[in-house]
PDB file of N, CA and C in Angstrom:
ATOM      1  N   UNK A   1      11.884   1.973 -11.828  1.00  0.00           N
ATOM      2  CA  UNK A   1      11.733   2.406 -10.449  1.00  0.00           C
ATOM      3  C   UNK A   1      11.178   1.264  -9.606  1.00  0.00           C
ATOM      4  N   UNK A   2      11.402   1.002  -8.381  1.00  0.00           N
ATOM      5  CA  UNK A   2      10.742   0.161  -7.576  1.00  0.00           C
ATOM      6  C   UNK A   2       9.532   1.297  -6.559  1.00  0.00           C
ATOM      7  N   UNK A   3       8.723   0.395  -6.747  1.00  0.00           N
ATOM      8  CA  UNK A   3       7.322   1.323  -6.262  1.00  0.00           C
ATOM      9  C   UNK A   3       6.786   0.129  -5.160  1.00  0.00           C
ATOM     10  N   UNK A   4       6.400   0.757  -3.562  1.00  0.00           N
ATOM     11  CA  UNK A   4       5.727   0.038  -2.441  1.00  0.00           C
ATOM     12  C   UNK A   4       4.381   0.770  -2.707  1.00  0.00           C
ATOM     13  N   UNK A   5       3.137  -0.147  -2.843  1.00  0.00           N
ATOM     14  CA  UNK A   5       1.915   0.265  -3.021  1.00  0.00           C
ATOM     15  C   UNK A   5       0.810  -0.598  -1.479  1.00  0.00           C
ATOM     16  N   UNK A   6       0.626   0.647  -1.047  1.00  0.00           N
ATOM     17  CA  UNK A   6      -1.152  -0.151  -0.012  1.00  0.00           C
ATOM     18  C   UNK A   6      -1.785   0.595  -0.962  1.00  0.00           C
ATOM     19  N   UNK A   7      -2.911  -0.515  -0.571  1.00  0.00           N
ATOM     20  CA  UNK A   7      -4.284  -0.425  -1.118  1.00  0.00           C
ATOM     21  C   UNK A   7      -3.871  -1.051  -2.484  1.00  0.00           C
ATOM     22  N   UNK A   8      -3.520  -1.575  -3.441  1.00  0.00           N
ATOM     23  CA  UNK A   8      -3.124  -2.306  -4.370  1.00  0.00           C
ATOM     24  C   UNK A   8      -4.341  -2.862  -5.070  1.00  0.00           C
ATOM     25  N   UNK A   9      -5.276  -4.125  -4.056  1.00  0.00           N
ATOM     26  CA  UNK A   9      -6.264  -4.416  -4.928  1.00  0.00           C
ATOM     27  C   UNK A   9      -7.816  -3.926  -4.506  1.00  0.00           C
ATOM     28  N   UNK A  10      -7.370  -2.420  -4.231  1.00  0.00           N
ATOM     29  CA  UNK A  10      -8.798  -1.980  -4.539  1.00  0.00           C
ATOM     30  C   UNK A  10      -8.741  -1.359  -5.930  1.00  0.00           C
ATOM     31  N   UNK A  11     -10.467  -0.177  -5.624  1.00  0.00           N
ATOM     32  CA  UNK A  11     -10.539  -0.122  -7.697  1.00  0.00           C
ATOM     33  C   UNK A  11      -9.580   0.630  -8.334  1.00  0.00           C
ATOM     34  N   UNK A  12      -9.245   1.702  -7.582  1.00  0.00           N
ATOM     35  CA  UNK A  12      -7.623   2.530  -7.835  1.00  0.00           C
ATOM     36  C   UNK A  12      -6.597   1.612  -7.905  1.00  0.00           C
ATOM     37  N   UNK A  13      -6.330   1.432  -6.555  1.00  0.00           N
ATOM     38  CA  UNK A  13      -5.029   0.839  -6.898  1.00  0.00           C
ATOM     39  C   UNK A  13      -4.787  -0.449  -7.935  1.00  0.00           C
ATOM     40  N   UNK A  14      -5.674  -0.837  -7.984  1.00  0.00           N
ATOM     41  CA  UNK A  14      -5.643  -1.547  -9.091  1.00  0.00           C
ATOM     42  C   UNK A  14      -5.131  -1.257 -10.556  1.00  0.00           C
ATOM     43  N   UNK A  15      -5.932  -0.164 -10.892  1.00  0.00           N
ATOM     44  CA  UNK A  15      -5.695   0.315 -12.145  1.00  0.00           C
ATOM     45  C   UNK A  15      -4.448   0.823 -12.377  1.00  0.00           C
ATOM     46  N   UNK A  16      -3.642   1.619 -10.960  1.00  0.00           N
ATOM     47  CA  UNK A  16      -2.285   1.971 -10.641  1.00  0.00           C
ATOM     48  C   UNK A  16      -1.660   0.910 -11.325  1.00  0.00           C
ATOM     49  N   UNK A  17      -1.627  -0.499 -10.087  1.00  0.00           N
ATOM     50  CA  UNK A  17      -0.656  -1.598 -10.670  1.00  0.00           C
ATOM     51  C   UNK A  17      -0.535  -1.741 -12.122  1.00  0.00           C
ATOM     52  N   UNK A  18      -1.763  -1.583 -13.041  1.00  0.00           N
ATOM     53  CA  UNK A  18      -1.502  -2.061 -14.148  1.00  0.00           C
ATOM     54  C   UNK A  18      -0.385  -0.766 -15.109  1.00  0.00           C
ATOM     55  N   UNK A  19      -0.757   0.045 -14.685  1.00  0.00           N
ATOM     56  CA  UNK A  19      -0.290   1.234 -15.234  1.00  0.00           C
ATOM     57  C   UNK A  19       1.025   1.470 -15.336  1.00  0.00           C
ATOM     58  N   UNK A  20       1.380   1.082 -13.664  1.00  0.00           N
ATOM     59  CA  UNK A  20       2.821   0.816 -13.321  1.00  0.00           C
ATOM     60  C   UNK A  20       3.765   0.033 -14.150  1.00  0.00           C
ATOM     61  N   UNK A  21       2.825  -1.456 -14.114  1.00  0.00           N
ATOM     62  CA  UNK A  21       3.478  -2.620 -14.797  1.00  0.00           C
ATOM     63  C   UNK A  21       3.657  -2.580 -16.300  1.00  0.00           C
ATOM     64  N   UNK A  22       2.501  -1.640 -16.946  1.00  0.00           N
ATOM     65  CA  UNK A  22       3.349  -1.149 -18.545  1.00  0.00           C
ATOM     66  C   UNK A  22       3.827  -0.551 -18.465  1.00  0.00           C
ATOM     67  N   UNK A  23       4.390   0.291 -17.783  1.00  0.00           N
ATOM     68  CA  UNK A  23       5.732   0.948 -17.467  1.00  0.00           C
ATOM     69  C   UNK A  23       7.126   0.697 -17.206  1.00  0.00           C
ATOM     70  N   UNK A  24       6.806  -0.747 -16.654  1.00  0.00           N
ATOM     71  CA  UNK A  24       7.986  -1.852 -16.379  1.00  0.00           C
ATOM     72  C   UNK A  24       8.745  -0.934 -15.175  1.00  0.00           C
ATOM     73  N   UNK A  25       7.898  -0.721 -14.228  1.00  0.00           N
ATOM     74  CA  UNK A  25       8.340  -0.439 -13.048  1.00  0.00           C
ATOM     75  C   UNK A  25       8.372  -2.281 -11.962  1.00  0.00           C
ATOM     76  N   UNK A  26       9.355  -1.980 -11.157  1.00  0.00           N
ATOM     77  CA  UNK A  26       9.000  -3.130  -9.927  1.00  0.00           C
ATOM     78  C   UNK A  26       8.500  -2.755  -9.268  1.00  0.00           C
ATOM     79  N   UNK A  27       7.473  -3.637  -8.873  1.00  0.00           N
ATOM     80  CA  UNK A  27       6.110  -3.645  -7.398  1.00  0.00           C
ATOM     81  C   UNK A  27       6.120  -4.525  -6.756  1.00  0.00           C
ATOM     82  N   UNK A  28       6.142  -3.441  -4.808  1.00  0.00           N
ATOM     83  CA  UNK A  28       5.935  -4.911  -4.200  1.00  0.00           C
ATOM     84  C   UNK A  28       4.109  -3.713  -2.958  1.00  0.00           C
ATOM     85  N   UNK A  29       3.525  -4.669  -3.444  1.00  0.00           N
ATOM     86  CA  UNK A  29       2.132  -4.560  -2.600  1.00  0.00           C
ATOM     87  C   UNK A  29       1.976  -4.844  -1.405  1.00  0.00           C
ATOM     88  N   UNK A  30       1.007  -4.390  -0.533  1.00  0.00           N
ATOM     89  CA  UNK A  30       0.785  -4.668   0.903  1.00  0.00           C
ATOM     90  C   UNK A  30      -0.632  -4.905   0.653  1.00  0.00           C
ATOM     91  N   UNK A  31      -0.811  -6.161   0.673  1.00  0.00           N
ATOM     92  CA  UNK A  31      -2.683  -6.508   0.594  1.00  0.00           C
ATOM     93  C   UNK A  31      -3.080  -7.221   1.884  1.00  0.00           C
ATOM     94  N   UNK A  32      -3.922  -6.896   2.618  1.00  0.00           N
ATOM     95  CA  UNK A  32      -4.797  -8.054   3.548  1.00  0.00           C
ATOM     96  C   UNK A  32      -5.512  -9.383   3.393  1.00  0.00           C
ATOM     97  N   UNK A  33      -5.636  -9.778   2.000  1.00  0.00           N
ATOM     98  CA  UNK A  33      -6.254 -10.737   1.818  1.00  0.00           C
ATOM     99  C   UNK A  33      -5.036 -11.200   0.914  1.00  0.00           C
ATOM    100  N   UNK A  34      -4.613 -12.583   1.186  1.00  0.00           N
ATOM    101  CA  UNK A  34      -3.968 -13.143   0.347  1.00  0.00           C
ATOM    102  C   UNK A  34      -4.100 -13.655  -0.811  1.00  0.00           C
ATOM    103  N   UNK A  35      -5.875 -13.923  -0.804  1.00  0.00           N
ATOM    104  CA  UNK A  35      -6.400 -14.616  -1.996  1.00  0.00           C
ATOM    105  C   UNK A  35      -6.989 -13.187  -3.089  1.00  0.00           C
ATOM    106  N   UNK A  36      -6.317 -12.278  -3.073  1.00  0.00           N
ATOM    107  CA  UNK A  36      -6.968 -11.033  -4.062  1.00  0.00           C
ATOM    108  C   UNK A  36      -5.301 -10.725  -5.053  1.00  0.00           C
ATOM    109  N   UNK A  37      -4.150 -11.756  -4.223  1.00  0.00           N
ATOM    110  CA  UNK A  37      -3.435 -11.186  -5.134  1.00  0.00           C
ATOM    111  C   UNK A  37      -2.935 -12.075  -6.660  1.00  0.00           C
ATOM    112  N   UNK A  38      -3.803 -13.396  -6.405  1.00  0.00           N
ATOM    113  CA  UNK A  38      -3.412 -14.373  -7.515  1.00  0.00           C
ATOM    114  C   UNK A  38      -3.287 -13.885  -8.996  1.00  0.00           C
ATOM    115  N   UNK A  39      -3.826 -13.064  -9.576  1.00  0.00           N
ATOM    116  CA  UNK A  39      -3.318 -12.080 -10.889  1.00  0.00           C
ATOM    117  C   UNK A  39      -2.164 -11.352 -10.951  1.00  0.00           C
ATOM    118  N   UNK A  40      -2.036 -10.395  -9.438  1.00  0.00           N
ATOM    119  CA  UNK A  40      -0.597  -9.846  -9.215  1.00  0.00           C
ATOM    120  C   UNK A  40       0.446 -10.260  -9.591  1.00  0.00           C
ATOM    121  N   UNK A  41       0.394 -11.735  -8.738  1.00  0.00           N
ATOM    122  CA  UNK A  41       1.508 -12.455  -8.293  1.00  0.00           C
ATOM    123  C   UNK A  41       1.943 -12.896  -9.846  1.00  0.00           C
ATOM    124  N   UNK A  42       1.196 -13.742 -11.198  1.00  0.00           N
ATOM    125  CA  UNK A  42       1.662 -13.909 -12.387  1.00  0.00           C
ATOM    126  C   UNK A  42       2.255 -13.018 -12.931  1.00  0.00           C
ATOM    127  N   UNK A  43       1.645 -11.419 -12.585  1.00  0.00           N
ATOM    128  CA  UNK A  43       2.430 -10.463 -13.157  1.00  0.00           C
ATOM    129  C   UNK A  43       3.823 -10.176 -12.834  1.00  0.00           C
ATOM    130  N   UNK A  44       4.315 -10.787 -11.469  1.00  0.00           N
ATOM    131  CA  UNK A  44       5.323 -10.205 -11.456  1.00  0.00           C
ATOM    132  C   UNK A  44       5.840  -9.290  -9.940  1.00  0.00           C
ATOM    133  N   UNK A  45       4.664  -9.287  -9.520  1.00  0.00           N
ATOM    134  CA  UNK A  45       4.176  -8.398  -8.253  1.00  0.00           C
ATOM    135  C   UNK A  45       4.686  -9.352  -6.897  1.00  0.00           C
ATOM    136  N   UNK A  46       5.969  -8.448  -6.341  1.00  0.00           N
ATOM    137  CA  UNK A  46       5.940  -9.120  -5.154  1.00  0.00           C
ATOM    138  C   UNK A  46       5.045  -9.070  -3.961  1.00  0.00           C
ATOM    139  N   UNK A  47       4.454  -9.068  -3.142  1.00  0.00           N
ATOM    140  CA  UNK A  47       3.194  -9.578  -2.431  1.00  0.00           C
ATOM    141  C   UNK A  47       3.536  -9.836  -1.053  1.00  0.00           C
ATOM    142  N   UNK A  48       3.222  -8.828  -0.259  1.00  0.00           N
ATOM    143  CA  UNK A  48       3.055  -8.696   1.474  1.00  0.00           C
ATOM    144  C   UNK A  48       2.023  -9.002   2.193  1.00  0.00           C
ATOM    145  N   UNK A  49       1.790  -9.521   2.625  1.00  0.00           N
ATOM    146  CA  UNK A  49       0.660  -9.746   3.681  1.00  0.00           C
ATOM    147  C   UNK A  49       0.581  -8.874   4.246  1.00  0.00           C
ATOM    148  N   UNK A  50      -0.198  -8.260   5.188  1.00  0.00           N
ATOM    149  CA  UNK A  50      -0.228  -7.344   6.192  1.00  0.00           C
ATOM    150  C   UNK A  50      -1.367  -6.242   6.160  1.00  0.00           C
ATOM    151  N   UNK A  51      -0.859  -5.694   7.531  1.00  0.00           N
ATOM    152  CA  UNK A  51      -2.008  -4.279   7.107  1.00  0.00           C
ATOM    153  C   UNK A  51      -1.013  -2.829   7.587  1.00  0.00           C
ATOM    154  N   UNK A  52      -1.638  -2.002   8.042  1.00  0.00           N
ATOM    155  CA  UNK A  52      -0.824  -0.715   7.985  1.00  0.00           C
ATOM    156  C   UNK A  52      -0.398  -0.547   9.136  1.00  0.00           C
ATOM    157  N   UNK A  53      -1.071  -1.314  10.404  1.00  0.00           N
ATOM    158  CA  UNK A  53      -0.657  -0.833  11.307  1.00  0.00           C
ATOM    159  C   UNK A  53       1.028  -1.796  12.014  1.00  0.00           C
ATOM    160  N   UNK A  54       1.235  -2.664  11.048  1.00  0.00           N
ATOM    161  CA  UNK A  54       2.556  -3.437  11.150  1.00  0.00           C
ATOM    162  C   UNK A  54       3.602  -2.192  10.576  1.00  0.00           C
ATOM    163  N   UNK A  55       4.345  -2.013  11.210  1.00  0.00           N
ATOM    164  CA  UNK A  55       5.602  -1.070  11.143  1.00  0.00           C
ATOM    165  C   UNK A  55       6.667  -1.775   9.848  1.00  0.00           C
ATOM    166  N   UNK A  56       6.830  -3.044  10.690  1.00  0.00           N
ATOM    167  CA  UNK A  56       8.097  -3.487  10.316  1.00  0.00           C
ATOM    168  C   UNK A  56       7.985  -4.123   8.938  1.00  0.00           C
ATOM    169  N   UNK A  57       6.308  -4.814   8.616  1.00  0.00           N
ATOM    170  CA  UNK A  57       6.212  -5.400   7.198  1.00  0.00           C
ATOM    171  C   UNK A  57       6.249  -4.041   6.162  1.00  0.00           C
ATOM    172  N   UNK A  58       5.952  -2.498   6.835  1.00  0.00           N
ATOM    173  CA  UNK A  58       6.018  -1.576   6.185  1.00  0.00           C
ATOM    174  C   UNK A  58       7.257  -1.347   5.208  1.00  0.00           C
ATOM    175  N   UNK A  59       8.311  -1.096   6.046  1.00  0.00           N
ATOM    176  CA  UNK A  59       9.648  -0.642   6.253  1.00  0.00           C
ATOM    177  C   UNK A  59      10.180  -2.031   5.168  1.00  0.00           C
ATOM    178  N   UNK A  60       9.747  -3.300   5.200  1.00  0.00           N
ATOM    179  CA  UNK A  60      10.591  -4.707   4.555  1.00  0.00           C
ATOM    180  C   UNK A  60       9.896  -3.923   2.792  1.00  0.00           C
ATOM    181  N   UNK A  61       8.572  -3.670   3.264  1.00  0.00           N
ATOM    182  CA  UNK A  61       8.827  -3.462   1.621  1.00  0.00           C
ATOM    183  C   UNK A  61       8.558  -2.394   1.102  1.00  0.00           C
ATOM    184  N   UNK A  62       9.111  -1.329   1.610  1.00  0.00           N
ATOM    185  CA  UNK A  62       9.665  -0.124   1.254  1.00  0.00           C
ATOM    186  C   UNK A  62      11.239  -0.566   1.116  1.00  0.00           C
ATOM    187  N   UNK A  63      11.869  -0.903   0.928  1.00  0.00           N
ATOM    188  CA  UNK A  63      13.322  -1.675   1.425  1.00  0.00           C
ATOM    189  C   UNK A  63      13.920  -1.233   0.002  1.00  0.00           C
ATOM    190  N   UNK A  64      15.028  -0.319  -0.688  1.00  0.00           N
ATOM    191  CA  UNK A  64      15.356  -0.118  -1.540  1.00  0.00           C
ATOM    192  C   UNK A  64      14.464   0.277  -2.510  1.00  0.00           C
ATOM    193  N   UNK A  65      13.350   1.004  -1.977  1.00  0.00           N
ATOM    194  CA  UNK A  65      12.103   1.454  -2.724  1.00  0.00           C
ATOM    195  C   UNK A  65      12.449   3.057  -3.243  1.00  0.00           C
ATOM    196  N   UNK A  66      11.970   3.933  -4.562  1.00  0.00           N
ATOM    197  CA  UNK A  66      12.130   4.777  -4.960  1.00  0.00           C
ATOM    198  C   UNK A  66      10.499   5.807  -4.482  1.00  0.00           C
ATOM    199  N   UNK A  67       9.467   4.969  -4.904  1.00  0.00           N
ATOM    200  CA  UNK A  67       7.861   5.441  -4.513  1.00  0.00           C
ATOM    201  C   UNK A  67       7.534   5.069  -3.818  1.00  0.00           C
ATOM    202  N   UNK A  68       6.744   5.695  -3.241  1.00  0.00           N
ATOM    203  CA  UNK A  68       5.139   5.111  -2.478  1.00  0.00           C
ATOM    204  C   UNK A  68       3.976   5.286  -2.643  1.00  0.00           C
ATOM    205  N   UNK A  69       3.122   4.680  -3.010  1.00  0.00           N
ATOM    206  CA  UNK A  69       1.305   5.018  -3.128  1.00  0.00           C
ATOM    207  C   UNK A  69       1.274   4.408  -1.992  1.00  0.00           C
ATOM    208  N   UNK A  70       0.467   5.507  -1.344  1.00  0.00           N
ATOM    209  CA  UNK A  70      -0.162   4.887  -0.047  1.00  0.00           C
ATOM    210  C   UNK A  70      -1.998   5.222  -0.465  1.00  0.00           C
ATOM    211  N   UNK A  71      -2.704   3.976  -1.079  1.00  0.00           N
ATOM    212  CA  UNK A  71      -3.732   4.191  -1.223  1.00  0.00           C
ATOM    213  C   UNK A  71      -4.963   3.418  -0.383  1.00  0.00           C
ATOM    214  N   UNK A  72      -4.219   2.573   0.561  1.00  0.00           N
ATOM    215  CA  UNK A  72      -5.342   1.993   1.033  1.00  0.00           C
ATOM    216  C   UNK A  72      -6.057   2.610   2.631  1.00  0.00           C
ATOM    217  N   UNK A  73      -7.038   2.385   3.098  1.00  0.00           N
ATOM    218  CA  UNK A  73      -7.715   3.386   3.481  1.00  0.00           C
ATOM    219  C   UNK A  73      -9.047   2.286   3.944  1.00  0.00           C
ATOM    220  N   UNK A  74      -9.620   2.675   5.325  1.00  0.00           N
ATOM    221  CA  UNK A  74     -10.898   2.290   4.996  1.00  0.00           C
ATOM    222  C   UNK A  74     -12.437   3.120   4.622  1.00  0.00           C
ATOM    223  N   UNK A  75     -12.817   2.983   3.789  1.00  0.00           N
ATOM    224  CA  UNK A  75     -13.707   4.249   2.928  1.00  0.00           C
ATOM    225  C   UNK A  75     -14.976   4.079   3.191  1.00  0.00           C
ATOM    226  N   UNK A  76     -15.527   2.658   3.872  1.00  0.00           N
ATOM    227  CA  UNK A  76     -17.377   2.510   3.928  1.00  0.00           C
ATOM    228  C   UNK A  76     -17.307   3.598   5.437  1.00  0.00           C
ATOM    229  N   UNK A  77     -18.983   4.231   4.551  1.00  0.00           N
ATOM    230  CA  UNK A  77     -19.334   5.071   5.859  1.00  0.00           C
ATOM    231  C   UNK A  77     -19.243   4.967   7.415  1.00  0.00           C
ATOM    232  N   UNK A  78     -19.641   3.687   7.512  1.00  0.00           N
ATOM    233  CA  UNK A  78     -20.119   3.046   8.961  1.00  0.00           C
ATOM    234  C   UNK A  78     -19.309   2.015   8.963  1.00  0.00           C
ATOM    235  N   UNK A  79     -18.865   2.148  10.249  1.00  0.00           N
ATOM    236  CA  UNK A  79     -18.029   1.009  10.477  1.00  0.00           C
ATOM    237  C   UNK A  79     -18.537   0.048  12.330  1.00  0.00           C
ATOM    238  N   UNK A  80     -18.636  -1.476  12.405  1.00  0.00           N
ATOM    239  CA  UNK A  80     -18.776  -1.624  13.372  1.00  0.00           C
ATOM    240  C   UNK A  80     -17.899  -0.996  14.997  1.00  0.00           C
ATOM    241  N   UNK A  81     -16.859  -0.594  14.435  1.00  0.00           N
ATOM    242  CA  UNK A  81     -15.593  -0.262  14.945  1.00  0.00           C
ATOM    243  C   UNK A  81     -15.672   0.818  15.032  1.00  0.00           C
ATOM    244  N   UNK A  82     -16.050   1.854  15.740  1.00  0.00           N
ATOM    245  CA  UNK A  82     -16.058   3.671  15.508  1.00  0.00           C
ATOM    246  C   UNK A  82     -14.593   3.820  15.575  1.00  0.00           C
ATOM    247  N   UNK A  83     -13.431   2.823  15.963  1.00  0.00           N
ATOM    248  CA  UNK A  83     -12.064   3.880  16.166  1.00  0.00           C
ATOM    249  C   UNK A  83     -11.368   2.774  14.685  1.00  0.00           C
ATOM    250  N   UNK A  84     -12.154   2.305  13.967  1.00  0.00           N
ATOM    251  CA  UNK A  84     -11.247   1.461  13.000  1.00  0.00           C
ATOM    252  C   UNK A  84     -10.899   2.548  11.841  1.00  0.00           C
ATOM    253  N   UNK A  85     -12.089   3.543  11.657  1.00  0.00           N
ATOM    254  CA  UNK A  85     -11.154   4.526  10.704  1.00  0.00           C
ATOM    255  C   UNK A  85     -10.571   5.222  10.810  1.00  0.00           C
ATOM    256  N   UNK A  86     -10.250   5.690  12.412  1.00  0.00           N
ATOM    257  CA  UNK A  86      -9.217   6.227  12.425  1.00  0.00           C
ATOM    258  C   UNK A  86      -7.822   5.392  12.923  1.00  0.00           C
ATOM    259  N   UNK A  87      -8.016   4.707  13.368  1.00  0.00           N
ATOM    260  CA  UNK A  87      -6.726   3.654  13.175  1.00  0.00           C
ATOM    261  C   UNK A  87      -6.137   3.296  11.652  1.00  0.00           C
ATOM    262  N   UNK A  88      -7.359   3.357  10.782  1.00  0.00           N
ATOM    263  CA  UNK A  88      -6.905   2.947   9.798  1.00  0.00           C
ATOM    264  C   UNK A  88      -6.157   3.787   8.786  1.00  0.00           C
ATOM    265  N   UNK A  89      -6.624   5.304   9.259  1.00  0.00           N
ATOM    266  CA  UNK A  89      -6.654   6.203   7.520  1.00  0.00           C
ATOM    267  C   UNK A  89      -5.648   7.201   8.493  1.00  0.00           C
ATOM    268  N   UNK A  90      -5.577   7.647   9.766  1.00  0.00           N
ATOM    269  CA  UNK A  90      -4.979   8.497  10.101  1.00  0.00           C
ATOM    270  C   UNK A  90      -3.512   7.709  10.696  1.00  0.00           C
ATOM    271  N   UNK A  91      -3.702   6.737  11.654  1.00  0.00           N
ATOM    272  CA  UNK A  91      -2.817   6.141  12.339  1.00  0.00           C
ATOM    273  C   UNK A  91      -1.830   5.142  10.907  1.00  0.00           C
ATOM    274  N   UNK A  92      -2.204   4.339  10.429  1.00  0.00           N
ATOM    275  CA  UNK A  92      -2.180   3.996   9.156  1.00  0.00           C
ATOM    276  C   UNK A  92      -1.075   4.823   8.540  1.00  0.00           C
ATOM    277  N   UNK A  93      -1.523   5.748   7.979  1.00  0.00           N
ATOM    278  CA  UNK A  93      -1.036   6.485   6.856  1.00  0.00           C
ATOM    279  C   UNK A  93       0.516   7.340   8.249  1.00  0.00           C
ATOM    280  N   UNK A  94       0.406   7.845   9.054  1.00  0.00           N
ATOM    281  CA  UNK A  94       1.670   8.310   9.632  1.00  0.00           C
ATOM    282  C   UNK A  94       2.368   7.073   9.460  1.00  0.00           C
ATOM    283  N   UNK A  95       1.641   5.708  10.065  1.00  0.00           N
ATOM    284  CA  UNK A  95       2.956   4.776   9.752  1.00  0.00           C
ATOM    285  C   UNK A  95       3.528   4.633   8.307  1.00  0.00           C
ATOM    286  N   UNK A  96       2.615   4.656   7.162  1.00  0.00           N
ATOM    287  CA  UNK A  96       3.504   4.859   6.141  1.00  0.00           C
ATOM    288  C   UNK A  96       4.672   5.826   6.427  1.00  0.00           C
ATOM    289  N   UNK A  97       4.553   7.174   6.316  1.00  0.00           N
ATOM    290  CA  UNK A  97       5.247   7.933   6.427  1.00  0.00           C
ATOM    291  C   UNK A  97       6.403   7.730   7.294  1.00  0.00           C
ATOM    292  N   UNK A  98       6.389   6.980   8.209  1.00  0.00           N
ATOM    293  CA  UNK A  98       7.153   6.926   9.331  1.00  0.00           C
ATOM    294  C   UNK A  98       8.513   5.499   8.310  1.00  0.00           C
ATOM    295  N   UNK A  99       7.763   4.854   7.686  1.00  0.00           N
ATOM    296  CA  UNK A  99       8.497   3.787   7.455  1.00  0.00           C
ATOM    297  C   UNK A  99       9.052   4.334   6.230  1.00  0.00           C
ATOM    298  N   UNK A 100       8.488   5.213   5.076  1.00  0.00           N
ATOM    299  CA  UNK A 100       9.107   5.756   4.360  1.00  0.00           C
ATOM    300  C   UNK A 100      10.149   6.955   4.470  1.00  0.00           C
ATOM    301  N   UNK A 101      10.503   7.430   6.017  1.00  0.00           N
ATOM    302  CA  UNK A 101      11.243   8.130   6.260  1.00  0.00           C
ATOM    303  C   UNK A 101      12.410   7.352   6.736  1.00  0.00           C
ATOM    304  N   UNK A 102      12.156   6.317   7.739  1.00  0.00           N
ATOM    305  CA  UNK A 102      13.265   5.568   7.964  1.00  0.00           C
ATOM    306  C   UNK A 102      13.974   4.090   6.451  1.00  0.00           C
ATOM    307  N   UNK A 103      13.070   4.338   5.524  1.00  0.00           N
ATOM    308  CA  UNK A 103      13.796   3.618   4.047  1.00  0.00           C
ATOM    309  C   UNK A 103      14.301   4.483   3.498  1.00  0.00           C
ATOM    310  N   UNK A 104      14.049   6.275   3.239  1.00  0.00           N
ATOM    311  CA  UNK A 104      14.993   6.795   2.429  1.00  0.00           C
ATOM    312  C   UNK A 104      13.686   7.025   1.749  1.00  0.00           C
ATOM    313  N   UNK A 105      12.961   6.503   1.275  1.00  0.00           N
ATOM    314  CA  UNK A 105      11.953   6.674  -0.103  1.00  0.00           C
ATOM    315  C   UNK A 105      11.809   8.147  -0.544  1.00  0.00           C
ATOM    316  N   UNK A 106      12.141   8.385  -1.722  1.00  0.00           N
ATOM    317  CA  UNK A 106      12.400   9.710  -2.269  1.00  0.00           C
ATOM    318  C   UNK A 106      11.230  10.352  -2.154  1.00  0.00           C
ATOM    319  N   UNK A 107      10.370   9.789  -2.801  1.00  0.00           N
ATOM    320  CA  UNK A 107       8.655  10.401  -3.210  1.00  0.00           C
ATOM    321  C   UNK A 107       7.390   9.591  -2.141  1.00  0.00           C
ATOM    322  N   UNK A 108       6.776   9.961  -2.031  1.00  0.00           N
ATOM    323  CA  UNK A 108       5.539   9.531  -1.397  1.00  0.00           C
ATOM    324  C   UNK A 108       4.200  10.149  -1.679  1.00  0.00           C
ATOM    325  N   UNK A 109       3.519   9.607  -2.404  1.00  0.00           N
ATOM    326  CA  UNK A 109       2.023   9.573  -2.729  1.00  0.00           C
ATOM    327  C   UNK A 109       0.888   9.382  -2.205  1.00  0.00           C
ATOM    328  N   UNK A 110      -0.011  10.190  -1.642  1.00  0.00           N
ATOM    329  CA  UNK A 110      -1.121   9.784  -0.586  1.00  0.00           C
ATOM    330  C   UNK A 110      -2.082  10.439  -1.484  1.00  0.00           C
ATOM    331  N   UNK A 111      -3.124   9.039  -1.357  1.00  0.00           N
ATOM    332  CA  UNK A 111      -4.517   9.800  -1.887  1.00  0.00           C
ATOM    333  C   UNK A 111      -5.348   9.810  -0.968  1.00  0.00           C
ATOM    334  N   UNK A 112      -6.414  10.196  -0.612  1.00  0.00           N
ATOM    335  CA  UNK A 112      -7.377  10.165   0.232  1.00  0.00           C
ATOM    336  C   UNK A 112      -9.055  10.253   0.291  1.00  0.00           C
ATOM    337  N   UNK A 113      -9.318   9.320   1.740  1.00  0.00           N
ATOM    338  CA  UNK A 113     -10.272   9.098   1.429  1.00  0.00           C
ATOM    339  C   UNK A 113     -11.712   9.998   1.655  1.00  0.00           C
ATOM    340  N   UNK A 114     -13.090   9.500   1.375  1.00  0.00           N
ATOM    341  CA  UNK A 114     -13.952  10.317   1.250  1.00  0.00           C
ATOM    342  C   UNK A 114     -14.580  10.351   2.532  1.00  0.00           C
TER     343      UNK A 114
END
């Protein structure tokens, strides 16, 4: 199966990827930090830059995709930003949805946060 994962290298999604990858599924991730995916990337893991609120990097790698984990999220209590969690976890996550409706993606997976 080809699987589009956010949230990838946090402590979940993490453990996902690996889970995935003995499964010998294809992964392509959406991480914000470029320097968290240098383990990924040996594995095998194709690797997006971005964050959630980009539409179009959504949609590139959902692109002939079967899944989606949409696990990333921002989860600390306090944020300097009072509208960053909801930009992030509500606004965010419709754009998944939005980009996994216009790829076709069969399944879609949302976990959520606390």
């Amino acid at each position: 199966m080809n699987v589009f994962i956010t949230g990838a290298s946090g402590f979940i999604g993490g453990r996902l990827v690996g889970k995935l990858l003995e499964d010998n599924h294809k992964l392509t991730i959406l991480i914000r930090d470029p320097l968290r995916d240098q383990k990924l990337a040996s594995a095998g893991v194709k690797t997006l830059v971005g964050d959630l609120s980009d539409k179009e990097i959504l949609k590139s790698g959902m692109e002939d995709c079967d899944w989606v984990f949409h696990l990333a999220a921002h989860v600390r209590p306090v944020s300097s930003d009072p509208g960053l969690p909801f930009i992030t976890n509500v606004t965010g996550t419709l754009n998944v949805l939005e980009a996994a409706r216009e790829q076709s993606v069969r399944k879609i997976i949302i976990t959520s946060t606390a």
